[in-house]
PDB file of N, CA and C in Angstrom:
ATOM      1  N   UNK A   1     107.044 112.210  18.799  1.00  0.00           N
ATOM      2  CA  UNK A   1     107.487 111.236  19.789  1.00  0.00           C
ATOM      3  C   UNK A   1     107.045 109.848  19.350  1.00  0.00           C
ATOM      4  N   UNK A   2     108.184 108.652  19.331  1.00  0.00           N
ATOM      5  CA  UNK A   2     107.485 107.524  19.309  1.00  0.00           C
ATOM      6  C   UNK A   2     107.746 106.663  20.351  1.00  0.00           C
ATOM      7  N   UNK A   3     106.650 106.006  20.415  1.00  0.00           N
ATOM      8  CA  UNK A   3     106.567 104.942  21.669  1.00  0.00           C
ATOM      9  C   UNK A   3     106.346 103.363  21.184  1.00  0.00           C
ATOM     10  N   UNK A   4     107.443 102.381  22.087  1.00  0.00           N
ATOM     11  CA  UNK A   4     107.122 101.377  22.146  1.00  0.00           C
ATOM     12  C   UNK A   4     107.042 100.213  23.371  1.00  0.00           C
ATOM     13  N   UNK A   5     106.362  99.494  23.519  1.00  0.00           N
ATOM     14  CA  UNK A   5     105.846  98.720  24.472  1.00  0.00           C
ATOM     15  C   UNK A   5     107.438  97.205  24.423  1.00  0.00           C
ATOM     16  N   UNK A   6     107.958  97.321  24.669  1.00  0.00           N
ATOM     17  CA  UNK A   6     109.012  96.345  24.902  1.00  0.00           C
ATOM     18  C   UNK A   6     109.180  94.966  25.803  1.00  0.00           C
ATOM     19  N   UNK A   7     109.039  94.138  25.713  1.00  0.00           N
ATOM     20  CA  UNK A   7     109.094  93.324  26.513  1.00  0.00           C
ATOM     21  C   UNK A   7     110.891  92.785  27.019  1.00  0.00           C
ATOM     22  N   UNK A   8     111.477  92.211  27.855  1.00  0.00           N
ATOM     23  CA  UNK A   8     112.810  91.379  28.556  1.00  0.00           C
ATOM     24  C   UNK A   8     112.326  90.069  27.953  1.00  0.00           C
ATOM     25  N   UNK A   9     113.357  90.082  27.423  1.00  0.00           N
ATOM     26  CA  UNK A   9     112.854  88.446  26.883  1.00  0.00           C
ATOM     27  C   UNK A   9     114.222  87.338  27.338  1.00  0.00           C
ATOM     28  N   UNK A  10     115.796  87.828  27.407  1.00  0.00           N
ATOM     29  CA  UNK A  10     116.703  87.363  28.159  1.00  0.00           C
ATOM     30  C   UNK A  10     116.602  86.879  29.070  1.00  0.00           C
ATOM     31  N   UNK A  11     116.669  86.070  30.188  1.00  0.00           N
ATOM     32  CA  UNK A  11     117.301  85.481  31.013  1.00  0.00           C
ATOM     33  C   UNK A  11     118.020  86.560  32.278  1.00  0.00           C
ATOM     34  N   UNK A  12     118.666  86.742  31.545  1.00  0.00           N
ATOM     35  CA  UNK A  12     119.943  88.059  32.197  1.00  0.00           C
ATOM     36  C   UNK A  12     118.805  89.458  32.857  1.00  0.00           C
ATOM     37  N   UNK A  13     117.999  89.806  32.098  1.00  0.00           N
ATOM     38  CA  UNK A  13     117.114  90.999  31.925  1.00  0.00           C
ATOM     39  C   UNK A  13     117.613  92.478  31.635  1.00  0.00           C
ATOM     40  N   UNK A  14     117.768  93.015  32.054  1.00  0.00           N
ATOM     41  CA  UNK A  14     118.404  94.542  31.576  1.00  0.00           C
ATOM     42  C   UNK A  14     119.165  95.146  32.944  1.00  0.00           C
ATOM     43  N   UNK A  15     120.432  94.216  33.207  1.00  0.00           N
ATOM     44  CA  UNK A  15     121.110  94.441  34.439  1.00  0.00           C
ATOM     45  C   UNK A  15     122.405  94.452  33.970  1.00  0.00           C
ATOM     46  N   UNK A  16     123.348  95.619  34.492  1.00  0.00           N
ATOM     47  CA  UNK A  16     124.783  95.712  34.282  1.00  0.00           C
ATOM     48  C   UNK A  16     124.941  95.532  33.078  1.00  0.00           C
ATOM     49  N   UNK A  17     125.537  94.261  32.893  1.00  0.00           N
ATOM     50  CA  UNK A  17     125.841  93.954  31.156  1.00  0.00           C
ATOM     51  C   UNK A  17     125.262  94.485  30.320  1.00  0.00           C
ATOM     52  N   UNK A  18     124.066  93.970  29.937  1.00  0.00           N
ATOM     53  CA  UNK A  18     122.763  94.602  28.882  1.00  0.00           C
ATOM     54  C   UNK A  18     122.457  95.970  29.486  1.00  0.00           C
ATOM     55  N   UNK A  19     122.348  96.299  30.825  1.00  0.00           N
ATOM     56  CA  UNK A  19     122.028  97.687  30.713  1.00  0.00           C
ATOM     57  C   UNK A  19     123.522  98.604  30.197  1.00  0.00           C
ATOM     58  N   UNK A  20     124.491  98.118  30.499  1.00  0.00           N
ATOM     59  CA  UNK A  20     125.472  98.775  29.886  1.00  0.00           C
ATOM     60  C   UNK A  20     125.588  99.326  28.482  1.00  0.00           C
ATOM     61  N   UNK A  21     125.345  98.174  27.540  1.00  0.00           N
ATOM     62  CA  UNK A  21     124.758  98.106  26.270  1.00  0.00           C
ATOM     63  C   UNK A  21     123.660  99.288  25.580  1.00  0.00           C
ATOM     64  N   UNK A  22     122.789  98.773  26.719  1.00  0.00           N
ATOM     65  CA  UNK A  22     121.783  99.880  26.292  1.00  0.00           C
ATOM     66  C   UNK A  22     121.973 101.480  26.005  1.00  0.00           C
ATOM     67  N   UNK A  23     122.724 101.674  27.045  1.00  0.00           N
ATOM     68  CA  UNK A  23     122.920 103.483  27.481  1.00  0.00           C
ATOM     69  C   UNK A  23     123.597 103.550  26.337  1.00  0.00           C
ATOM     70  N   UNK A  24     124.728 102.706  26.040  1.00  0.00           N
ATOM     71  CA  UNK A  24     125.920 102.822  25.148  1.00  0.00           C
ATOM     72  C   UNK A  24     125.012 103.290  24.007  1.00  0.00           C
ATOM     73  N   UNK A  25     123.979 102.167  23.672  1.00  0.00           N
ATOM     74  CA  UNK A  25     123.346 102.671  21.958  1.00  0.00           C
ATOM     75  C   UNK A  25     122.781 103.762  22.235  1.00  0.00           C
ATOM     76  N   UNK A  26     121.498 104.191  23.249  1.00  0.00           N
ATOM     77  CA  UNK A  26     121.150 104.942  23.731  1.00  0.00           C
ATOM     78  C   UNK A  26     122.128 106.450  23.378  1.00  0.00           C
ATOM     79  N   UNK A  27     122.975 106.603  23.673  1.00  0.00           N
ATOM     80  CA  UNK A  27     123.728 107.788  23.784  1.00  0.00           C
ATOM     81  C   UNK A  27     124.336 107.946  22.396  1.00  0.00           C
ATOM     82  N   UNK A  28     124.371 107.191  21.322  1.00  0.00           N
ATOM     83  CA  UNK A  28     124.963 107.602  19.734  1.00  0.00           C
ATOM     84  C   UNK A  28     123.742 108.390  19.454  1.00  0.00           C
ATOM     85  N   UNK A  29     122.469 108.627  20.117  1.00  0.00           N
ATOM     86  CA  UNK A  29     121.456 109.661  19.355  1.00  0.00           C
ATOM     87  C   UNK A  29     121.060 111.139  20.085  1.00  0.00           C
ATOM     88  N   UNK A  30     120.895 111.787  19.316  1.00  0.00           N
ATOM     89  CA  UNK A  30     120.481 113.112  20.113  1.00  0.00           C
ATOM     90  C   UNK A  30     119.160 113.326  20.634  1.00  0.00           C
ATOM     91  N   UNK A  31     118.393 112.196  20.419  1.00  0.00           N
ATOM     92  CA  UNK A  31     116.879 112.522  21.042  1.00  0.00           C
ATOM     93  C   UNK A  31     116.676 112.120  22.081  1.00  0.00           C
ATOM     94  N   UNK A  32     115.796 112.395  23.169  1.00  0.00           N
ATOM     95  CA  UNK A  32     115.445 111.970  23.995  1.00  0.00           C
ATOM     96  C   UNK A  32     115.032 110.445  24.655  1.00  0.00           C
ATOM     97  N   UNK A  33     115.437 109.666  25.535  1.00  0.00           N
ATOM     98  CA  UNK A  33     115.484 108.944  25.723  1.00  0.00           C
ATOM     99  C   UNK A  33     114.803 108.078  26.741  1.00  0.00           C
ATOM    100  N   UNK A  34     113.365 107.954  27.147  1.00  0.00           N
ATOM    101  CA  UNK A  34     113.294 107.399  28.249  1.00  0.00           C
ATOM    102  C   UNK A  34     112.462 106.037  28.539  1.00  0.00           C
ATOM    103  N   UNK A  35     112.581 105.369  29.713  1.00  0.00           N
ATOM    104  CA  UNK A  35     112.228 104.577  29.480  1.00  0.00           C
ATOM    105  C   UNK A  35     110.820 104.017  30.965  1.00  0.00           C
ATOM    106  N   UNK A  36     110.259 103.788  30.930  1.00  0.00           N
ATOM    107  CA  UNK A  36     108.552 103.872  31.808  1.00  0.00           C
ATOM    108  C   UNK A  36     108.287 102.656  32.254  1.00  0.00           C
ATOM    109  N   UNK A  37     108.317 102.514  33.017  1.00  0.00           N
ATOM    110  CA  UNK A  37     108.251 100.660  33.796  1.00  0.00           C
ATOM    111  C   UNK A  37     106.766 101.442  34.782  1.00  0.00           C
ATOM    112  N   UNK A  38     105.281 100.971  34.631  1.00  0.00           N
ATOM    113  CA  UNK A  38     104.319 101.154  35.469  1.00  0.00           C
ATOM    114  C   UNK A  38     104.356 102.723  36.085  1.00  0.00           C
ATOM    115  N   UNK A  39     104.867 103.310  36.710  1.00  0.00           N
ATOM    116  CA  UNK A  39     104.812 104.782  37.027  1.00  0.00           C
ATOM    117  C   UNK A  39     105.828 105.765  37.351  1.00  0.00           C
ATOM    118  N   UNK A  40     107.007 104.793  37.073  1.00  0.00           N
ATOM    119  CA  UNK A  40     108.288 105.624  37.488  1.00  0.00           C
ATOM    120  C   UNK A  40     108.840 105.768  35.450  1.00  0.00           C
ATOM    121  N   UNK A  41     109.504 107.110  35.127  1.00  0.00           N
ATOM    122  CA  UNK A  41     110.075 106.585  34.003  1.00  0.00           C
ATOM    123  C   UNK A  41     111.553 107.654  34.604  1.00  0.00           C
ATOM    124  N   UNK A  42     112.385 107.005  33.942  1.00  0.00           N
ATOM    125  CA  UNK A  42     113.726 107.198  33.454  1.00  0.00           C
ATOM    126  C   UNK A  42     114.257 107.841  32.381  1.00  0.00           C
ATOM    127  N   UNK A  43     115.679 108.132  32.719  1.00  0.00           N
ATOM    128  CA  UNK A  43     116.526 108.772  31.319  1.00  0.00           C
ATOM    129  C   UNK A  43     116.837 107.441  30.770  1.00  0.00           C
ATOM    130  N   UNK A  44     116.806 107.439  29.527  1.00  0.00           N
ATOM    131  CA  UNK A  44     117.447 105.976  29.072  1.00  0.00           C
ATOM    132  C   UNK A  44     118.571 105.835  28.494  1.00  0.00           C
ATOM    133  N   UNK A  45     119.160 107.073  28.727  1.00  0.00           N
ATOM    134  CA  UNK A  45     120.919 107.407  28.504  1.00  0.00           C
ATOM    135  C   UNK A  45     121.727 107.047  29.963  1.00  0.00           C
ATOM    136  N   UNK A  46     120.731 106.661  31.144  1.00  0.00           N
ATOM    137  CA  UNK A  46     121.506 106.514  32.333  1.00  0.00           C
ATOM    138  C   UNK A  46     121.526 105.286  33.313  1.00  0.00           C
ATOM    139  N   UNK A  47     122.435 104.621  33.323  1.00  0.00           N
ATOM    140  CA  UNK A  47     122.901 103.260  33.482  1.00  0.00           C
ATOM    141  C   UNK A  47     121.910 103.003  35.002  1.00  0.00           C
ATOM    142  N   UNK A  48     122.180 104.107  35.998  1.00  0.00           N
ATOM    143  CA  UNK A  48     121.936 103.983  37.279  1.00  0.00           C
ATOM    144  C   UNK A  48     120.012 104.408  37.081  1.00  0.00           C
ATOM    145  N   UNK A  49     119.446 105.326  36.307  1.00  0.00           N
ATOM    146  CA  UNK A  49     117.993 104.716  36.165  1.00  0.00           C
ATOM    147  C   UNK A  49     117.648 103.578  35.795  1.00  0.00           C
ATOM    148  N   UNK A  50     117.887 102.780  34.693  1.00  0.00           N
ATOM    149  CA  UNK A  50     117.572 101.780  34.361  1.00  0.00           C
ATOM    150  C   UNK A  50     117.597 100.833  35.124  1.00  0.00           C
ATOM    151  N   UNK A  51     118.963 100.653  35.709  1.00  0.00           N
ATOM    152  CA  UNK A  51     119.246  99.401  36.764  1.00  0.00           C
ATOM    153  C   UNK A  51     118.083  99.831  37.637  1.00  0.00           C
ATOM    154  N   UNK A  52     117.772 101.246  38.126  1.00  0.00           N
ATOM    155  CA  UNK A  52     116.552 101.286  39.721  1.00  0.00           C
ATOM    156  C   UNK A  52     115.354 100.698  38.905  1.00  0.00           C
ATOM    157  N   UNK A  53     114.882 100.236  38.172  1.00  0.00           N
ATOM    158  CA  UNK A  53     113.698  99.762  37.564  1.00  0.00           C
ATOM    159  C   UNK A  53     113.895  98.460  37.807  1.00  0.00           C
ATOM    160  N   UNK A  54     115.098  97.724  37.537  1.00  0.00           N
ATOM    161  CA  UNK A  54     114.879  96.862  38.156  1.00  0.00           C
ATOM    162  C   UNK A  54     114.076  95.692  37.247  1.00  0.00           C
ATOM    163  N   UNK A  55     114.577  95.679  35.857  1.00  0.00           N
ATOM    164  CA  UNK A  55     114.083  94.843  34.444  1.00  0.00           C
ATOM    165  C   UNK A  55     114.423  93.578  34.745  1.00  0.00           C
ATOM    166  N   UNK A  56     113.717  92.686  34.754  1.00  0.00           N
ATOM    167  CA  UNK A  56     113.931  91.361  34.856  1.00  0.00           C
ATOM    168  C   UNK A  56     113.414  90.827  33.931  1.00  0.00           C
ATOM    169  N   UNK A  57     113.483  89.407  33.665  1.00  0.00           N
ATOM    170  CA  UNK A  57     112.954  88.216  32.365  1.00  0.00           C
ATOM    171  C   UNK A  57     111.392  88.746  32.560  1.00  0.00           C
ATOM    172  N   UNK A  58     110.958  88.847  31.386  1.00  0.00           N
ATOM    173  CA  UNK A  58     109.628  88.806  31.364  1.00  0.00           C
ATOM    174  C   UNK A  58     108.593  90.175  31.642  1.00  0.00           C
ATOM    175  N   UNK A  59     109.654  90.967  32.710  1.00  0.00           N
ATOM    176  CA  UNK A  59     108.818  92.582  32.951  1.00  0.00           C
ATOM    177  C   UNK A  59     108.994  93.312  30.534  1.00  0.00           C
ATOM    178  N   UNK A  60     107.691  94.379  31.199  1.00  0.00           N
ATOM    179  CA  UNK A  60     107.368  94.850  30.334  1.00  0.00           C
ATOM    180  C   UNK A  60     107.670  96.755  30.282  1.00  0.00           C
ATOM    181  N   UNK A  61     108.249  97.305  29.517  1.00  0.00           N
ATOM    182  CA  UNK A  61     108.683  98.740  29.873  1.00  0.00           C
ATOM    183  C   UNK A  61     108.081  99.502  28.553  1.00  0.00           C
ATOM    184  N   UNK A  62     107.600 100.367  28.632  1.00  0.00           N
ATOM    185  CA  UNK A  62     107.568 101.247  27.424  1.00  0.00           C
ATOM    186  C   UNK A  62     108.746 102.328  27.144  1.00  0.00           C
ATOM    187  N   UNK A  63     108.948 102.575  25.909  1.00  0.00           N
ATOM    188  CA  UNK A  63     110.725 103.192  25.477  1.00  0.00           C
ATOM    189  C   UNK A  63     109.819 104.292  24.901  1.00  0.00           C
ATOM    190  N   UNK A  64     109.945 105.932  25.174  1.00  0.00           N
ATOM    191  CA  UNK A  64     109.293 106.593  24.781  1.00  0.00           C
ATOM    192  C   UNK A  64     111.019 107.472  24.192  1.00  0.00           C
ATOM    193  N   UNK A  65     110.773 107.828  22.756  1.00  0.00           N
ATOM    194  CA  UNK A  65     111.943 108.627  22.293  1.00  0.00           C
ATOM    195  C   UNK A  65     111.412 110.071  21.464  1.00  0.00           C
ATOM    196  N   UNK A  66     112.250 110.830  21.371  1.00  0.00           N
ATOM    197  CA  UNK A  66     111.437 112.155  21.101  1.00  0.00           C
ATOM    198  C   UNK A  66     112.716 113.042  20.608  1.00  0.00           C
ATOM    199  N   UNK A  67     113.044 113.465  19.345  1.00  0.00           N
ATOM    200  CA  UNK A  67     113.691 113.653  18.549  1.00  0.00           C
ATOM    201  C   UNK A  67     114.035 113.850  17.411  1.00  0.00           C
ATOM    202  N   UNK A  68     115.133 114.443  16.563  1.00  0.00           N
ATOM    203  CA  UNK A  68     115.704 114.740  14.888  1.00  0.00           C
ATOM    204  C   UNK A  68     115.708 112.797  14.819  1.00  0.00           C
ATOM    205  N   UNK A  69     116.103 112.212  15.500  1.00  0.00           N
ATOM    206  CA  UNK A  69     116.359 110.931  15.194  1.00  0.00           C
ATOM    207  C   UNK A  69     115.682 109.793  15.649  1.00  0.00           C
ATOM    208  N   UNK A  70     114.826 109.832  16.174  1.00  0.00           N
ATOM    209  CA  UNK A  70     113.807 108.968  17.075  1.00  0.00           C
ATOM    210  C   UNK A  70     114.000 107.716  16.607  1.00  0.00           C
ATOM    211  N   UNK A  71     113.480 107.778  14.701  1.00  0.00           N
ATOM    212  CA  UNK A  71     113.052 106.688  14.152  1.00  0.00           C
ATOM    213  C   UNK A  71     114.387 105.694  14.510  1.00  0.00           C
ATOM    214  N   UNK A  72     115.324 106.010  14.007  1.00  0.00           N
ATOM    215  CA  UNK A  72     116.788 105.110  14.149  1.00  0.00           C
ATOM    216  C   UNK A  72     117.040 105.109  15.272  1.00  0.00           C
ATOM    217  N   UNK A  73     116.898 105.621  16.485  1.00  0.00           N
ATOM    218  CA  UNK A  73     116.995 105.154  17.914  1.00  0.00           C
ATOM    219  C   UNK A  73     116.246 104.408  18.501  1.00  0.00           C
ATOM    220  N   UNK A  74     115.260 103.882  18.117  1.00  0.00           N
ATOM    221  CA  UNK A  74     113.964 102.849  18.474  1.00  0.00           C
ATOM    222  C   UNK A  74     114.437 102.252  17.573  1.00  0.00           C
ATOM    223  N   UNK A  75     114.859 102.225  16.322  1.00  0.00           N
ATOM    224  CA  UNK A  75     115.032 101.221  15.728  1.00  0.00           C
ATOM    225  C   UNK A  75     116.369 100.170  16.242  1.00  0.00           C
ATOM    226  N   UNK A  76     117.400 101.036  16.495  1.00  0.00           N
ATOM    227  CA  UNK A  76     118.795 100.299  16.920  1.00  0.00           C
ATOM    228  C   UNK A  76     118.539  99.889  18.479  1.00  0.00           C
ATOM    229  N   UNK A  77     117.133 100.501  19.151  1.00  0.00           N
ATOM    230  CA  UNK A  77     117.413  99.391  20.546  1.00  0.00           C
ATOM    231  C   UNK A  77     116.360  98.528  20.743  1.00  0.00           C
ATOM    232  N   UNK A  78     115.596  98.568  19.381  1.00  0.00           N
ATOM    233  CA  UNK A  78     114.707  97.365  19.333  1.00  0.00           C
ATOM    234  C   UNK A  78     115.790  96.222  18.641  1.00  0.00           C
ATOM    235  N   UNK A  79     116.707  96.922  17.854  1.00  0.00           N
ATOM    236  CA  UNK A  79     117.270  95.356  17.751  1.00  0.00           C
ATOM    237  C   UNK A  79     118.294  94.672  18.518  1.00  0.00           C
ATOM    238  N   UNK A  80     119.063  95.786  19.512  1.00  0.00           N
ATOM    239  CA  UNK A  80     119.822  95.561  20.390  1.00  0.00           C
ATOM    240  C   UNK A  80     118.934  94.466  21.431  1.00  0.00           C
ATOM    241  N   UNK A  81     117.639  95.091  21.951  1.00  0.00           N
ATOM    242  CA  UNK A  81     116.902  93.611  22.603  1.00  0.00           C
ATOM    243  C   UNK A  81     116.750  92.873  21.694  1.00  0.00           C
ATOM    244  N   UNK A  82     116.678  92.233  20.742  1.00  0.00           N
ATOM    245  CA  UNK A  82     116.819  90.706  19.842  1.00  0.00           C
ATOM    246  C   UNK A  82     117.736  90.529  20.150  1.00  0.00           C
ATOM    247  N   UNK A  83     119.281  91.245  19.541  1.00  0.00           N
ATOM    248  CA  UNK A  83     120.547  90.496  19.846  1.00  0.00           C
ATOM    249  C   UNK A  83     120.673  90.105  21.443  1.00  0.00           C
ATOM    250  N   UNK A  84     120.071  90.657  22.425  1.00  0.00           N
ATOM    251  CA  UNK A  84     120.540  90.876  23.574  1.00  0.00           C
ATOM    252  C   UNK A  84     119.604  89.268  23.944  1.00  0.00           C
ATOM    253  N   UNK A  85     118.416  88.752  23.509  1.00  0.00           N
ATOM    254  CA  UNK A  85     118.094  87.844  23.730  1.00  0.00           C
ATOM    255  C   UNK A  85     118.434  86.528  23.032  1.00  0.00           C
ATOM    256  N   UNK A  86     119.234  87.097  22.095  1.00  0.00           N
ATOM    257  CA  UNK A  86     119.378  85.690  21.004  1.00  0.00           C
ATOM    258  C   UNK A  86     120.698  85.264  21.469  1.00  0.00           C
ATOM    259  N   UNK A  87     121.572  86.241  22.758  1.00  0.00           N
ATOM    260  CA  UNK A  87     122.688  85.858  22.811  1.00  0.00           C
ATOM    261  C   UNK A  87     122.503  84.612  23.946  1.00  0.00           C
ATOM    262  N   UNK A  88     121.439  84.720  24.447  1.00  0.00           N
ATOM    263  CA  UNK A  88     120.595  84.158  25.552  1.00  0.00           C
ATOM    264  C   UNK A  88     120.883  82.201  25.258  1.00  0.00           C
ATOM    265  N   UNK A  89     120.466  82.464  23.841  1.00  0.00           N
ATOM    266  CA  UNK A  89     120.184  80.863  23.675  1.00  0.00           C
ATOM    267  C   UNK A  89     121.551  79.970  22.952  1.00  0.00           C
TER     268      UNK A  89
END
């Protein structure tokens, strides 16, 4: 399993649009997907968990993935948040 500590760095935060995005990359992998905001965690293949978390500018989530493919699924939605913030500016 790998885990990473993620920060919202957008404006927008991880609502509708960007969470749309997310599930989308989210779901090209077969591993597990979730995502941990303080004590609630989520599927991170599912549009309607993510949105109940409730990601705004600046909150902090940990992305825990667990899988044949982990490495390249943390990797493609760590860069999906860069693009997702660089579209910001």
């Amino acid at each position: 399993m790998l885990t990473r500590e993620l920060t919202i760095n957008n404006k927008s935060g991880l609502h509708a649009r960007p969470a749309s995005l997310w599930v989308q990359t989210a779901s090209r992998f077969r591993s597990k997907i979730k995502i941990k905001r303080q004590d609630t965690v989520v599927d991170g293949k599912s549009i309607l968990g993510i949105l109940s978390l409730g990601l705004s500018k600046g909150s902090i989530f940990e992305l825990l993935v667990e899988g044949e493919d982990e490495t390249e699924a943390v990797a493609a939605l760590e860069a999906l948040m860069i693009d997702l913030e660089n579209q910001d500016g």
